[in-house]
Protein backbone atom coordinates (compact mmCIF):
# COMPACT_ATOMS: atom_id res chain seq x y z
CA UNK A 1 184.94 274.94 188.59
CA UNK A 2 188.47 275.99 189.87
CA UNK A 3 188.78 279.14 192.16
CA UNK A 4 190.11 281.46 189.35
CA UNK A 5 187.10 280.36 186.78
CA UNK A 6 184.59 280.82 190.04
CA UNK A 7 186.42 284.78 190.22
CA UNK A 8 186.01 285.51 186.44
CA UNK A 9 183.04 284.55 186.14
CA UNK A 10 181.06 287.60 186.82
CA UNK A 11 182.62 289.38 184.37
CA UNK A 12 182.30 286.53 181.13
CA UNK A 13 179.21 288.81 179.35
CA UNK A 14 180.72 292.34 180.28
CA UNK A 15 182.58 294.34 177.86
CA UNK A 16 186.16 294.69 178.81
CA UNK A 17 185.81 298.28 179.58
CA UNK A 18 183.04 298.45 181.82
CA UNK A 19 184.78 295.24 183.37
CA UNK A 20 187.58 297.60 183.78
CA UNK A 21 185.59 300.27 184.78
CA UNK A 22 183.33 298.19 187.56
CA UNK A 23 186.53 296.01 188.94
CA UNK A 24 188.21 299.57 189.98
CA UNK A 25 185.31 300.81 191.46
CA UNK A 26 184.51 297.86 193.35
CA UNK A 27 188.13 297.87 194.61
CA UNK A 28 188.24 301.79 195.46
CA UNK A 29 184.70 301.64 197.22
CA UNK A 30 184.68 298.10 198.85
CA UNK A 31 188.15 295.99 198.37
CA UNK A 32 186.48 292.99 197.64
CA UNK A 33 185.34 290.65 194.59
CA UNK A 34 182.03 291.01 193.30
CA UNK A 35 179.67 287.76 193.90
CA UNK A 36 177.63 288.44 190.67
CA UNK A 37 177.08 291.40 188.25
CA UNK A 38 173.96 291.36 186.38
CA UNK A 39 173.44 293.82 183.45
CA UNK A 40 169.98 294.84 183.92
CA UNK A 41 169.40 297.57 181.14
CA UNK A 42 171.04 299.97 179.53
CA UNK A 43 172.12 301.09 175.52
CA UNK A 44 173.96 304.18 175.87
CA UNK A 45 173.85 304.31 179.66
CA UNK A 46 174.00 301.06 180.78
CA UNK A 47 173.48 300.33 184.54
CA UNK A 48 174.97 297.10 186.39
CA UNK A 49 173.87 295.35 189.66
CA UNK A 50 176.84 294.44 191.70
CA UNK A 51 176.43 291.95 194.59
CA UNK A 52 179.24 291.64 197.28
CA UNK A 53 179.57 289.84 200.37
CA UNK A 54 179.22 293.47 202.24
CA UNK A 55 177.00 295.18 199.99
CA UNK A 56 174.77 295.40 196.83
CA UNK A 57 174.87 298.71 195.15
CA UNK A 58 174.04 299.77 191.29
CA UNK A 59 176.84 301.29 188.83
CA UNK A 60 175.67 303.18 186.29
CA UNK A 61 177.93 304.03 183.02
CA UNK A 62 177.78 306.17 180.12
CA UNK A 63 180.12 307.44 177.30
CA UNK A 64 179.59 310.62 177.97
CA UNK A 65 180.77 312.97 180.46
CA UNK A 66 177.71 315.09 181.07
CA UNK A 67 175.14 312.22 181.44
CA UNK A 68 175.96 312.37 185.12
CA UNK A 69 177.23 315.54 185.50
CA UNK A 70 174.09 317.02 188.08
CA UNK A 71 172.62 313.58 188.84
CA UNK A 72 174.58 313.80 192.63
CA UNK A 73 173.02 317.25 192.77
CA UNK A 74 169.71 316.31 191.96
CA UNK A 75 169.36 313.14 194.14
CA UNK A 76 170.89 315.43 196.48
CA UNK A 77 168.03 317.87 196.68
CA UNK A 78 165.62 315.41 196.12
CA UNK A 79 166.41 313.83 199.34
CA UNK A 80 166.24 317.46 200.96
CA UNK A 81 162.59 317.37 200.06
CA UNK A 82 162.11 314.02 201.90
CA UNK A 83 161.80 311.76 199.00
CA UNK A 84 163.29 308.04 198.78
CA UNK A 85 166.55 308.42 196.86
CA UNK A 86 169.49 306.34 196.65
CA UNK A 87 172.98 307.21 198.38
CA UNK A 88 175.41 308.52 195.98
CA UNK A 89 178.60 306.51 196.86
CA UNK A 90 180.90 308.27 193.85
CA UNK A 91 180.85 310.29 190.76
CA UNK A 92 183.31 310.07 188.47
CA UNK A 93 182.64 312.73 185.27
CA UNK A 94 186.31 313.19 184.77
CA UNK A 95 187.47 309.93 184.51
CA UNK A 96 189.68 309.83 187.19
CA UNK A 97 189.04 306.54 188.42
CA UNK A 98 189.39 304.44 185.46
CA UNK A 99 191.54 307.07 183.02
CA UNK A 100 190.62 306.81 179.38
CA UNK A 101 187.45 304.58 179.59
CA UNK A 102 185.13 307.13 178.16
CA UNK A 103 182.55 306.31 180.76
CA UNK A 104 181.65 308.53 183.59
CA UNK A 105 180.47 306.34 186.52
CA UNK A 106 178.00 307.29 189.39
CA UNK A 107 177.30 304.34 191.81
């Protein structure tokens, strides 16, 4: 496998706009090149697994805006009442990161 096969690999079973979506991100956040992506679950919010030589976080997508809209808010104030929650990284309900992709992203 060439160098350029071994980089798009990650990305063969995505669709191209959460590829879009998750290489923007992962270049914002991080400015590297995922390792692997795995699509654990997801229909109408779909959630990926992104590994990286630095890190390994979660992206989570859906099509619309207002999936996410309180979920930084809530994890927020869950972690104000001492319970395990992740660490919201970015929220992106107005789809500034990745304009027209119709997905807001949380990660």
């Amino acid at each position: 496998m060439t160098g350029e096969e071994e980089e798009s690999a990650p990305w063969a079973a995505i669709p191209a706009d959460h590829a879009l979506a998750l290489r923007a991100i992962v270049a914002a956040h991080f400015n590297e090149t995922p390792r692997t992506i795995t699509n654990a679950f997801g229909h109408r919010s779909v959630s990926y697994t992104v590994r990286m030589s630095s890190a390994t976080v979660v992206i989570r997508m859906n099509s619309d805006p207002r999936a996410f809209s309180f979920t930084a808010e809530n994890i927020d104030a869950m972690r104000h009442l001492d319970l395990p929650v992740p660490q919201v990284l970015a929220v992106d309900v107005g789809q500034t990161l990745v304009p027209r992709s119709r997905k807001s992203l949380y990660i």
